[in-house]
PDB file of N, CA and C in Angstrom:
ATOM      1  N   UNK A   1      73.516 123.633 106.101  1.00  0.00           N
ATOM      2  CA  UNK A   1      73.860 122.442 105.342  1.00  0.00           C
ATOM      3  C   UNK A   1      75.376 122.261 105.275  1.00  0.00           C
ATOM      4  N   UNK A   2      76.551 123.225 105.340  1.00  0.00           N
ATOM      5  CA  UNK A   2      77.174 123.516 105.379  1.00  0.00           C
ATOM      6  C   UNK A   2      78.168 122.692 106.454  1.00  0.00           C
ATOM      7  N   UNK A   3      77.623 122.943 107.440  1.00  0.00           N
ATOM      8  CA  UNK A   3      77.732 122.412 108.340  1.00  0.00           C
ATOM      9  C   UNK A   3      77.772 120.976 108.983  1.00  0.00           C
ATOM     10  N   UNK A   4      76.853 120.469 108.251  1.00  0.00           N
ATOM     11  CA  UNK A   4      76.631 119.371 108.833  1.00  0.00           C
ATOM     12  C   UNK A   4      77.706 118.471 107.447  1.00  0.00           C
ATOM     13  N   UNK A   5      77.630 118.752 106.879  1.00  0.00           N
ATOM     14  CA  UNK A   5      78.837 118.151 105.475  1.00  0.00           C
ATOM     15  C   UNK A   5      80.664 118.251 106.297  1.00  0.00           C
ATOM     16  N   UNK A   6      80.669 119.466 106.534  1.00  0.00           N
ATOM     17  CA  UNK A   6      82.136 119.826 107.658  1.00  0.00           C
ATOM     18  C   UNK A   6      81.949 118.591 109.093  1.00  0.00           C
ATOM     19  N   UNK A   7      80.604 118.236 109.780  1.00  0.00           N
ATOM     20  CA  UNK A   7      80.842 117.618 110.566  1.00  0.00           C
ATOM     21  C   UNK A   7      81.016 116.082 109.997  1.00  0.00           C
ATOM     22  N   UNK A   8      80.236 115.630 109.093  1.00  0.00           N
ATOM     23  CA  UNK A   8      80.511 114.733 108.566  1.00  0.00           C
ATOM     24  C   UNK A   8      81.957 114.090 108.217  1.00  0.00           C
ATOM     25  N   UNK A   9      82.601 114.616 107.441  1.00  0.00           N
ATOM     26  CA  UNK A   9      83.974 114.929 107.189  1.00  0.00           C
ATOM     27  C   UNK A   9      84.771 114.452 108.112  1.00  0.00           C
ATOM     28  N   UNK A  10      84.542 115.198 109.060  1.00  0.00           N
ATOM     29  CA  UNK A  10      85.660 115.125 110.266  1.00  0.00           C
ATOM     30  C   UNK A  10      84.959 113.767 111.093  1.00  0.00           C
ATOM     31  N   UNK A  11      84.062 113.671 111.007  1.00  0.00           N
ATOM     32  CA  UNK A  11      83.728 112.172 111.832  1.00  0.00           C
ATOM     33  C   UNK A  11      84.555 110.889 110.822  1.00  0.00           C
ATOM     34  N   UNK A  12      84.453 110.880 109.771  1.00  0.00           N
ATOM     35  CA  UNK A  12      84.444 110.390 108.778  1.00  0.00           C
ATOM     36  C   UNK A  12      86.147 109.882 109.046  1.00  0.00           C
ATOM     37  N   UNK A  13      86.936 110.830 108.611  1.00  0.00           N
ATOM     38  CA  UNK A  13      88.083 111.059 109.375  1.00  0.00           C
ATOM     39  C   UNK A  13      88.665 110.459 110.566  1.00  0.00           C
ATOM     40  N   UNK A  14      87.408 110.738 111.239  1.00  0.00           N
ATOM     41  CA  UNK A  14      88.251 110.203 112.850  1.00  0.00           C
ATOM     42  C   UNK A  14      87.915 108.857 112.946  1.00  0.00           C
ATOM     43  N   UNK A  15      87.342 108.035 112.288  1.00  0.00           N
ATOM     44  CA  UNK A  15      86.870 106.794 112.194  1.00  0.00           C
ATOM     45  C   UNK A  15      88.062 105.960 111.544  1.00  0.00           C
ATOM     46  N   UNK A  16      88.314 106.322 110.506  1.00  0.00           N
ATOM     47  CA  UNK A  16      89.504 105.728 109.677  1.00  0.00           C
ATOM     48  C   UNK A  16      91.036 105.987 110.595  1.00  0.00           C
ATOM     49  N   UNK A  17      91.102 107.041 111.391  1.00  0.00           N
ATOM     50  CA  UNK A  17      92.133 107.784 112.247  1.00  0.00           C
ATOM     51  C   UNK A  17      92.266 106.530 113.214  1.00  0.00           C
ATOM     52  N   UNK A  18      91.068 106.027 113.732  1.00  0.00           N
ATOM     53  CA  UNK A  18      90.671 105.192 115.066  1.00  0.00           C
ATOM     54  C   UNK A  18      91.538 103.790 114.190  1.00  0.00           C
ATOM     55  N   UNK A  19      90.783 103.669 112.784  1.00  0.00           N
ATOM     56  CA  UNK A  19      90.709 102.316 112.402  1.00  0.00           C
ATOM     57  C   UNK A  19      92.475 101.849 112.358  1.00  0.00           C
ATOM     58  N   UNK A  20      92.732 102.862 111.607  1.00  0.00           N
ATOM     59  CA  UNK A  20      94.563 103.477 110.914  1.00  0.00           C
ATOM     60  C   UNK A  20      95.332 103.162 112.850  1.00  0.00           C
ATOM     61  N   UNK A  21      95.131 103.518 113.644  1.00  0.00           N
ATOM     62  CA  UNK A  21      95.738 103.749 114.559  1.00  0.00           C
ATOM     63  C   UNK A  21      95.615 102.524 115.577  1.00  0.00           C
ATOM     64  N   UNK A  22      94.344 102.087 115.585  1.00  0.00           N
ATOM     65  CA  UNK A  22      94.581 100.072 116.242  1.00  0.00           C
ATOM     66  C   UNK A  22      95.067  99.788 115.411  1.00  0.00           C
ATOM     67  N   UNK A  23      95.725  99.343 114.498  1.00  0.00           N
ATOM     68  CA  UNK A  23      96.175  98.515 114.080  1.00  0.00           C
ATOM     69  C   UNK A  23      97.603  98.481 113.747  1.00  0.00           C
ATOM     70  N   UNK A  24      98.367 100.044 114.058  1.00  0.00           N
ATOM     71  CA  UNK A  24      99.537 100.591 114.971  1.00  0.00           C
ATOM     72  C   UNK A  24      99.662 100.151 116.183  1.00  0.00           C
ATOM     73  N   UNK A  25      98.939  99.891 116.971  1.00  0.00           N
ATOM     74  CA  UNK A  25      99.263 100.485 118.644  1.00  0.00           C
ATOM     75  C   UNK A  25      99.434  99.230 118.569  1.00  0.00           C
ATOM     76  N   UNK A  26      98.655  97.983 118.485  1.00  0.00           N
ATOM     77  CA  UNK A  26      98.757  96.727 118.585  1.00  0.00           C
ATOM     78  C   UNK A  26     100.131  95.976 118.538  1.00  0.00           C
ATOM     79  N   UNK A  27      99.996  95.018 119.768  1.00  0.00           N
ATOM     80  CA  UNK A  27     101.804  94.914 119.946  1.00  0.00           C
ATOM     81  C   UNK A  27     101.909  93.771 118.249  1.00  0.00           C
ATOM     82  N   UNK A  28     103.346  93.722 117.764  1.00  0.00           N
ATOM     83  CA  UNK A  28     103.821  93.026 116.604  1.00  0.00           C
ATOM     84  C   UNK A  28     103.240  91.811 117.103  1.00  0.00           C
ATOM     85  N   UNK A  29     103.477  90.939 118.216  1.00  0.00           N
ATOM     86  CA  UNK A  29     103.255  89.170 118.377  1.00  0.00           C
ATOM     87  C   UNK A  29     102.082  88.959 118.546  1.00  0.00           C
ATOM     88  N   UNK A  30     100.684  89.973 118.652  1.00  0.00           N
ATOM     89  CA  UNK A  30      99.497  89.428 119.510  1.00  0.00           C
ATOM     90  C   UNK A  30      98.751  88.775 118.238  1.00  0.00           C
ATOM     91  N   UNK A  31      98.114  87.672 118.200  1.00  0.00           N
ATOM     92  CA  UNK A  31      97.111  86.836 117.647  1.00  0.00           C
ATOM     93  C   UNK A  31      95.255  87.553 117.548  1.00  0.00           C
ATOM     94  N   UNK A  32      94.699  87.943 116.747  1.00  0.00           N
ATOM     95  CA  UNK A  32      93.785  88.183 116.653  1.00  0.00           C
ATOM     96  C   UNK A  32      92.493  86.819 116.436  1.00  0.00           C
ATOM     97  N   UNK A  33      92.089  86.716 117.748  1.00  0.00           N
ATOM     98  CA  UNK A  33      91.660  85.124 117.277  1.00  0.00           C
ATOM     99  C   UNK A  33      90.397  85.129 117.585  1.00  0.00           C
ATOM    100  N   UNK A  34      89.253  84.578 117.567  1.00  0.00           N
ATOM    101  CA  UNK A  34      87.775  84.280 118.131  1.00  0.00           C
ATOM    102  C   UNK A  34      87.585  83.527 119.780  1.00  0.00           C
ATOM    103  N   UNK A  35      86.633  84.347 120.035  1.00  0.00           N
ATOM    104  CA  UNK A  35      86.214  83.452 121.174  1.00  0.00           C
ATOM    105  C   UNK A  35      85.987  82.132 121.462  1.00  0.00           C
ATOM    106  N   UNK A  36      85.590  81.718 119.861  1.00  0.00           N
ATOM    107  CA  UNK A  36      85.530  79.983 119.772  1.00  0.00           C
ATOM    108  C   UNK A  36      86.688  79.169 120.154  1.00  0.00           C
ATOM    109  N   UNK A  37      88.044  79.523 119.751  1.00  0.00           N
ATOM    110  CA  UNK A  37      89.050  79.206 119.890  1.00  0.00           C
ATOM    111  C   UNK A  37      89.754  79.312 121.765  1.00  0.00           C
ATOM    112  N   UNK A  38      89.255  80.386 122.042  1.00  0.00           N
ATOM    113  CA  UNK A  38      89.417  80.555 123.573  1.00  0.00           C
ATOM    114  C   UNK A  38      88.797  79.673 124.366  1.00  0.00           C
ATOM    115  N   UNK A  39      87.599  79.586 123.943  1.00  0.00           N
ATOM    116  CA  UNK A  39      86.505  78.985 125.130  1.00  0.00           C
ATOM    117  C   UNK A  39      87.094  76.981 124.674  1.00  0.00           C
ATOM    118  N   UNK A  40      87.522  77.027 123.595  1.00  0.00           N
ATOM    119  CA  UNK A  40      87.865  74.980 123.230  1.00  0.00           C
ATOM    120  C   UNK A  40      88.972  75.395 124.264  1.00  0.00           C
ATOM    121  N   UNK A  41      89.791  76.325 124.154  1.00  0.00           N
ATOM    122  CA  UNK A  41      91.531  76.244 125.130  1.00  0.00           C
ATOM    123  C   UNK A  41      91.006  76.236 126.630  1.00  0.00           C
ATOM    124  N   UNK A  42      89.795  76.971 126.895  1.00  0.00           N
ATOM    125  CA  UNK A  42      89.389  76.928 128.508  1.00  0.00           C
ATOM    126  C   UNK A  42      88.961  75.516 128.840  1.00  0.00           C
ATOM    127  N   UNK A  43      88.296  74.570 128.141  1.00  0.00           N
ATOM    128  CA  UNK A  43      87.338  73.852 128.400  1.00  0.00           C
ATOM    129  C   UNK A  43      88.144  72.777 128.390  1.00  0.00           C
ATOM    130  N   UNK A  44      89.310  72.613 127.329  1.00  0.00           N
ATOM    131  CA  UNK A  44      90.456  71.695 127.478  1.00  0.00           C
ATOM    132  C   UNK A  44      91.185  71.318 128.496  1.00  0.00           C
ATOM    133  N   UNK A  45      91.580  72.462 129.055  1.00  0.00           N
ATOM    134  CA  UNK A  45      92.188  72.761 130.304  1.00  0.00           C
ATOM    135  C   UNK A  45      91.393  72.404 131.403  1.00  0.00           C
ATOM    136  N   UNK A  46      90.197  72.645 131.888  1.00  0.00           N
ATOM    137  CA  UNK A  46      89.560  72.357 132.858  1.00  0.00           C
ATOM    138  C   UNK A  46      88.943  71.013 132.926  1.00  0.00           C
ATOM    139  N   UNK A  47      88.529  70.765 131.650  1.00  0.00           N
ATOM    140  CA  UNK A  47      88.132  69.253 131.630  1.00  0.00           C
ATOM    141  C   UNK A  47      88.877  68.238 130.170  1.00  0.00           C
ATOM    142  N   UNK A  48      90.083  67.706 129.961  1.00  0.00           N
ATOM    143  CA  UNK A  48      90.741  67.082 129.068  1.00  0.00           C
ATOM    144  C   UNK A  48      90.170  66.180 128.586  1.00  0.00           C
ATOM    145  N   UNK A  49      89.249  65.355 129.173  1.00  0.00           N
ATOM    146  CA  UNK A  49      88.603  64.404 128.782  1.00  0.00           C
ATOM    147  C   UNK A  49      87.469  64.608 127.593  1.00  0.00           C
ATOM    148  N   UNK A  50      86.862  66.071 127.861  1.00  0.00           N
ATOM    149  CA  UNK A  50      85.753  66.630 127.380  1.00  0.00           C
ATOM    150  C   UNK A  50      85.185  66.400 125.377  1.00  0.00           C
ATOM    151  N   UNK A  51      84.159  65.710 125.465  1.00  0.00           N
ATOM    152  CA  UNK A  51      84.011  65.443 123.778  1.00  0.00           C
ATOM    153  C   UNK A  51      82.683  66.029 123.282  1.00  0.00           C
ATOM    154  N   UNK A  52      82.823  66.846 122.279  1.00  0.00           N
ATOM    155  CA  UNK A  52      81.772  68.070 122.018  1.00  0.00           C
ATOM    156  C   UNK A  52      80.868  67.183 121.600  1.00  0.00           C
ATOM    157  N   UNK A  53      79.250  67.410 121.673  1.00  0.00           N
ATOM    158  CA  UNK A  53      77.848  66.843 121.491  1.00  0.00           C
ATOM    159  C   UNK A  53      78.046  66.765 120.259  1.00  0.00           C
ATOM    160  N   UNK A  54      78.470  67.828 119.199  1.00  0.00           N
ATOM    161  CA  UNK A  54      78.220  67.381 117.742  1.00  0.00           C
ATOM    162  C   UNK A  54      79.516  68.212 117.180  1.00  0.00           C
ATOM    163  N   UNK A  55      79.315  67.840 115.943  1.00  0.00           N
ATOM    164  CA  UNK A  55      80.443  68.046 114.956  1.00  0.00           C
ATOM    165  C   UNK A  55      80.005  69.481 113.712  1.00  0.00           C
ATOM    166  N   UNK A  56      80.952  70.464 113.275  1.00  0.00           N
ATOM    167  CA  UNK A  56      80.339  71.503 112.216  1.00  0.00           C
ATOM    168  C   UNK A  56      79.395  70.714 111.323  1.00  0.00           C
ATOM    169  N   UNK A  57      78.821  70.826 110.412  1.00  0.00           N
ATOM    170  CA  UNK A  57      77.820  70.663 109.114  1.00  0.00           C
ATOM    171  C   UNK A  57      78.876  71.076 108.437  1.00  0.00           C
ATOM    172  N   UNK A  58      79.823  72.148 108.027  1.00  0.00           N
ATOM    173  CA  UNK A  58      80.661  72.803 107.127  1.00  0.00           C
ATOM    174  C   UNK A  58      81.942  72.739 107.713  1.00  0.00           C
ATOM    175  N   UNK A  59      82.996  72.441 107.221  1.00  0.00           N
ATOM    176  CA  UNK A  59      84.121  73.036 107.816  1.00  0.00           C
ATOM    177  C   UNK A  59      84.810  73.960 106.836  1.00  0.00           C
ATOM    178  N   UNK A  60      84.719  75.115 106.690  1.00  0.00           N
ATOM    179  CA  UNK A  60      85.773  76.061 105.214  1.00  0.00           C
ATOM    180  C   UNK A  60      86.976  75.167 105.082  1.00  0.00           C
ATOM    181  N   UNK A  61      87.863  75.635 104.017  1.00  0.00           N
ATOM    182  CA  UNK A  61      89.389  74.635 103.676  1.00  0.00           C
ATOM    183  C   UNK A  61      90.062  76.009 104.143  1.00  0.00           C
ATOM    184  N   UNK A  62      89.844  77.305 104.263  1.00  0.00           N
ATOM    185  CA  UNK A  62      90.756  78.350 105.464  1.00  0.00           C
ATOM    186  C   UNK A  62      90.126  79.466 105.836  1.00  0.00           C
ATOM    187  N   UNK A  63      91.024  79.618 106.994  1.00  0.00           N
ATOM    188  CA  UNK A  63      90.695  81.047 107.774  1.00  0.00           C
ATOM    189  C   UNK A  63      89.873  81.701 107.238  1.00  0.00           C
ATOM    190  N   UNK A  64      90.258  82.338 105.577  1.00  0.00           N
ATOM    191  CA  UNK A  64      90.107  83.608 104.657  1.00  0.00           C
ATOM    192  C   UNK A  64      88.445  83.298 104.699  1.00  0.00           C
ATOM    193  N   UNK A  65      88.029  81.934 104.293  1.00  0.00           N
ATOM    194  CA  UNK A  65      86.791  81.279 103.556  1.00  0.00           C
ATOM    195  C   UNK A  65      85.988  81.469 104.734  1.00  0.00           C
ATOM    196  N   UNK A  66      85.810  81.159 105.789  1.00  0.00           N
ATOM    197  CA  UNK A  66      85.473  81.386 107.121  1.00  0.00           C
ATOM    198  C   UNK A  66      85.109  82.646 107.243  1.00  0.00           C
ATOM    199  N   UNK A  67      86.162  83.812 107.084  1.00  0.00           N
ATOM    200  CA  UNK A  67      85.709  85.503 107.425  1.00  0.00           C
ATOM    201  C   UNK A  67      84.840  85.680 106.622  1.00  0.00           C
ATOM    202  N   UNK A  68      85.220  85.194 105.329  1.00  0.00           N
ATOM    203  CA  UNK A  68      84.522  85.843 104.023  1.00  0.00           C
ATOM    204  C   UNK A  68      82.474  85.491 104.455  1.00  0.00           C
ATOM    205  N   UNK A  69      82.501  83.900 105.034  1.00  0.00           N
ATOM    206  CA  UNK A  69      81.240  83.439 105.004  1.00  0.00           C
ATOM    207  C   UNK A  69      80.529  84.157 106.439  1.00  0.00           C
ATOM    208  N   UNK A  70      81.296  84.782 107.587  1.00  0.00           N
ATOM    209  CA  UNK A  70      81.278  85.050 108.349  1.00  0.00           C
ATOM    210  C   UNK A  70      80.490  86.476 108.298  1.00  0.00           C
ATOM    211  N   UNK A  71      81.473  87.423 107.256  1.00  0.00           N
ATOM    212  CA  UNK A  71      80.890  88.671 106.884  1.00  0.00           C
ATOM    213  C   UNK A  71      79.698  88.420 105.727  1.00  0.00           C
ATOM    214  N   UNK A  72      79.454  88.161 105.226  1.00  0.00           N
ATOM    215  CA  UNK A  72      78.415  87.550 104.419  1.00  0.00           C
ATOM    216  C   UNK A  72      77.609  87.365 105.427  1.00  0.00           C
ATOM    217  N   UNK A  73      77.459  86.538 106.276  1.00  0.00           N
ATOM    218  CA  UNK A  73      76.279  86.236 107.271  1.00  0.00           C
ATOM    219  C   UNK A  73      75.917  87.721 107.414  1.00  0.00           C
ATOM    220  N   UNK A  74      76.453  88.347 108.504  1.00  0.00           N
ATOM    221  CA  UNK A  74      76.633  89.588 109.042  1.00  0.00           C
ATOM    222  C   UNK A  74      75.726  90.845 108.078  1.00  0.00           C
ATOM    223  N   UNK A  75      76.613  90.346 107.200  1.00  0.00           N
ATOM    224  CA  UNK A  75      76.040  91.827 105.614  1.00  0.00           C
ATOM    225  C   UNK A  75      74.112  91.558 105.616  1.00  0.00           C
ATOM    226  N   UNK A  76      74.157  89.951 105.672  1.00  0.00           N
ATOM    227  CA  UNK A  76      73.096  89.792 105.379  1.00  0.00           C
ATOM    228  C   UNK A  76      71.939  90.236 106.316  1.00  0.00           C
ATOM    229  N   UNK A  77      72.361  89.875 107.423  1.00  0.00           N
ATOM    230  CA  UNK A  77      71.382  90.180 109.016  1.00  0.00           C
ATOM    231  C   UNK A  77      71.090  91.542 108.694  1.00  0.00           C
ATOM    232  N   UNK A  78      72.111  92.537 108.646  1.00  0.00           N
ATOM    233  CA  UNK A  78      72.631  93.624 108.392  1.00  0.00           C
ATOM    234  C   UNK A  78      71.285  94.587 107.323  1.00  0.00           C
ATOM    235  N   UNK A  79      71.622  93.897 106.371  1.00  0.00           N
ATOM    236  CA  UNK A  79      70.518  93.934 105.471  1.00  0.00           C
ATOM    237  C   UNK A  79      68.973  93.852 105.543  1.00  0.00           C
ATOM    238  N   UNK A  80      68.931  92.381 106.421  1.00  0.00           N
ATOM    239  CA  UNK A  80      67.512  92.554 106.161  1.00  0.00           C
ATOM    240  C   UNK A  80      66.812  93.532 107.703  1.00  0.00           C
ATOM    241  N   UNK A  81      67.961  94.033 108.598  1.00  0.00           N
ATOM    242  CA  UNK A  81      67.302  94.798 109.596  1.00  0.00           C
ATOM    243  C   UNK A  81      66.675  95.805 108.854  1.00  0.00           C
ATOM    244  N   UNK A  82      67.719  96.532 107.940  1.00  0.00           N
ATOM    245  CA  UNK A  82      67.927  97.773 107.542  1.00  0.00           C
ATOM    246  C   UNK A  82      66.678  97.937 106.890  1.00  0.00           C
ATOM    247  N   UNK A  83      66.209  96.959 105.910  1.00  0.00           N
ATOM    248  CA  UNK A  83      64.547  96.791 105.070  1.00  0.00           C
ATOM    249  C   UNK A  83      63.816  97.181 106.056  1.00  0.00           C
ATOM    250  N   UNK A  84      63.553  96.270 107.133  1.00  0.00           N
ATOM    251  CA  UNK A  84      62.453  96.532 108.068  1.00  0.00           C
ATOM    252  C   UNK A  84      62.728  97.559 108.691  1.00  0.00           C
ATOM    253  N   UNK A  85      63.235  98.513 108.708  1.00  0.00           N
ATOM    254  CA  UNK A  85      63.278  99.780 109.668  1.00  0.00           C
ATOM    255  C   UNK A  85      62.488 100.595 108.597  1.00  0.00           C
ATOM    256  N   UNK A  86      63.360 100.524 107.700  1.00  0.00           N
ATOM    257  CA  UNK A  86      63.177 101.516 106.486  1.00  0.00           C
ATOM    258  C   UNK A  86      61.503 100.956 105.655  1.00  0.00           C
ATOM    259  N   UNK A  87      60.817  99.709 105.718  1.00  0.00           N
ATOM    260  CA  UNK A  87      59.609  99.362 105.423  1.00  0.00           C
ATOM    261  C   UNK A  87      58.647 100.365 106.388  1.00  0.00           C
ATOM    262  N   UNK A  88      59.189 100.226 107.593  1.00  0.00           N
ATOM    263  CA  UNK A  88      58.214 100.647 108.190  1.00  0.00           C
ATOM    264  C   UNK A  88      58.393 102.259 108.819  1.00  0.00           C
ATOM    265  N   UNK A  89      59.505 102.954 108.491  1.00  0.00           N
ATOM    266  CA  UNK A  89      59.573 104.220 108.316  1.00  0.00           C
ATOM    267  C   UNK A  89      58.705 104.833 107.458  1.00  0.00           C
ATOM    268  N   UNK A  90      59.193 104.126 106.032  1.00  0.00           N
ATOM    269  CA  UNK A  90      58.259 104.550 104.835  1.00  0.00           C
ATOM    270  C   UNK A  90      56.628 104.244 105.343  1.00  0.00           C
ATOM    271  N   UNK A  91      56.391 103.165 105.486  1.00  0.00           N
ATOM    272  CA  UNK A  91      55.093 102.873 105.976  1.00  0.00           C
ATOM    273  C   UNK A  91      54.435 103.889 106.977  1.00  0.00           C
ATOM    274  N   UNK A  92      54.943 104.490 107.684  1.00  0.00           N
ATOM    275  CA  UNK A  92      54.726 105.734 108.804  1.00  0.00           C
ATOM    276  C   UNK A  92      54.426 106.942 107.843  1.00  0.00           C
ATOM    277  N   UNK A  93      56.003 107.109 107.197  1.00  0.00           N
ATOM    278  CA  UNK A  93      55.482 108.471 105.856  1.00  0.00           C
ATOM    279  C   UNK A  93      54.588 108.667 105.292  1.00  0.00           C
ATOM    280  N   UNK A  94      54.030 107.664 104.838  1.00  0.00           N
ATOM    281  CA  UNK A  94      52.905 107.172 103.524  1.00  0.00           C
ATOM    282  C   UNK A  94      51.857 107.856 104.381  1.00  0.00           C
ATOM    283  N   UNK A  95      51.474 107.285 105.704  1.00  0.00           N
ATOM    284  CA  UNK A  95      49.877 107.284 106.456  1.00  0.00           C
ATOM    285  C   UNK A  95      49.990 108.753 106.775  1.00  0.00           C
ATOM    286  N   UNK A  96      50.867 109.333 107.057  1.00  0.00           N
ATOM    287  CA  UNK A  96      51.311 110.827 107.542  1.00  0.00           C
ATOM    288  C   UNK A  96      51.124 111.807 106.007  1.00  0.00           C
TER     289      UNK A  96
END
């Protein structure tokens, strides 16, 4: 048991080490941006004329409101995988 608490630890560690250390190495000027934003700059470029089929339902008032609803989505998916694994783990235990 011992053991596996010491490996824990040190994974634990090297995760935050990883996290702590991109965000060092990363040059000072680079933009951290979405693919959404890339693929409008590709599509601009190749076709200028180009006018999207439809428009958001929502637009956030910033960036921040956007991540926040973004991770929220995410937490949530996140969430309800985690039920159904764990429903039907337990559900396995129970018959066993």
């Amino acid at each position: 048991m011992k053991n596996v608490t010491k490996q824990n630890i040190i994974l634990m560690f090297a995760c935050v080490l990883i996290a702590v250390a991109a965000l060092f190495l990363a040059p000072s000027n680079s933009e951290f941006g979405g693919s959404d934003g890339g693929a409008e700059a590709t599509i601009t470029e190749v076709r200028p004329d180009y006018q999207p089929w439809f428009s958001p339902l929502y637009e956030p008032a910033s960036g921040e409101i956007e991540s926040l609803l973004f991770t929220l989505q995410g937490s949530i998916g996140v969430g309800i995988i985690t039920y159904i694994i764990g429903y039907h783990r337990g559900k396995k235990n129970v018959s066993n």
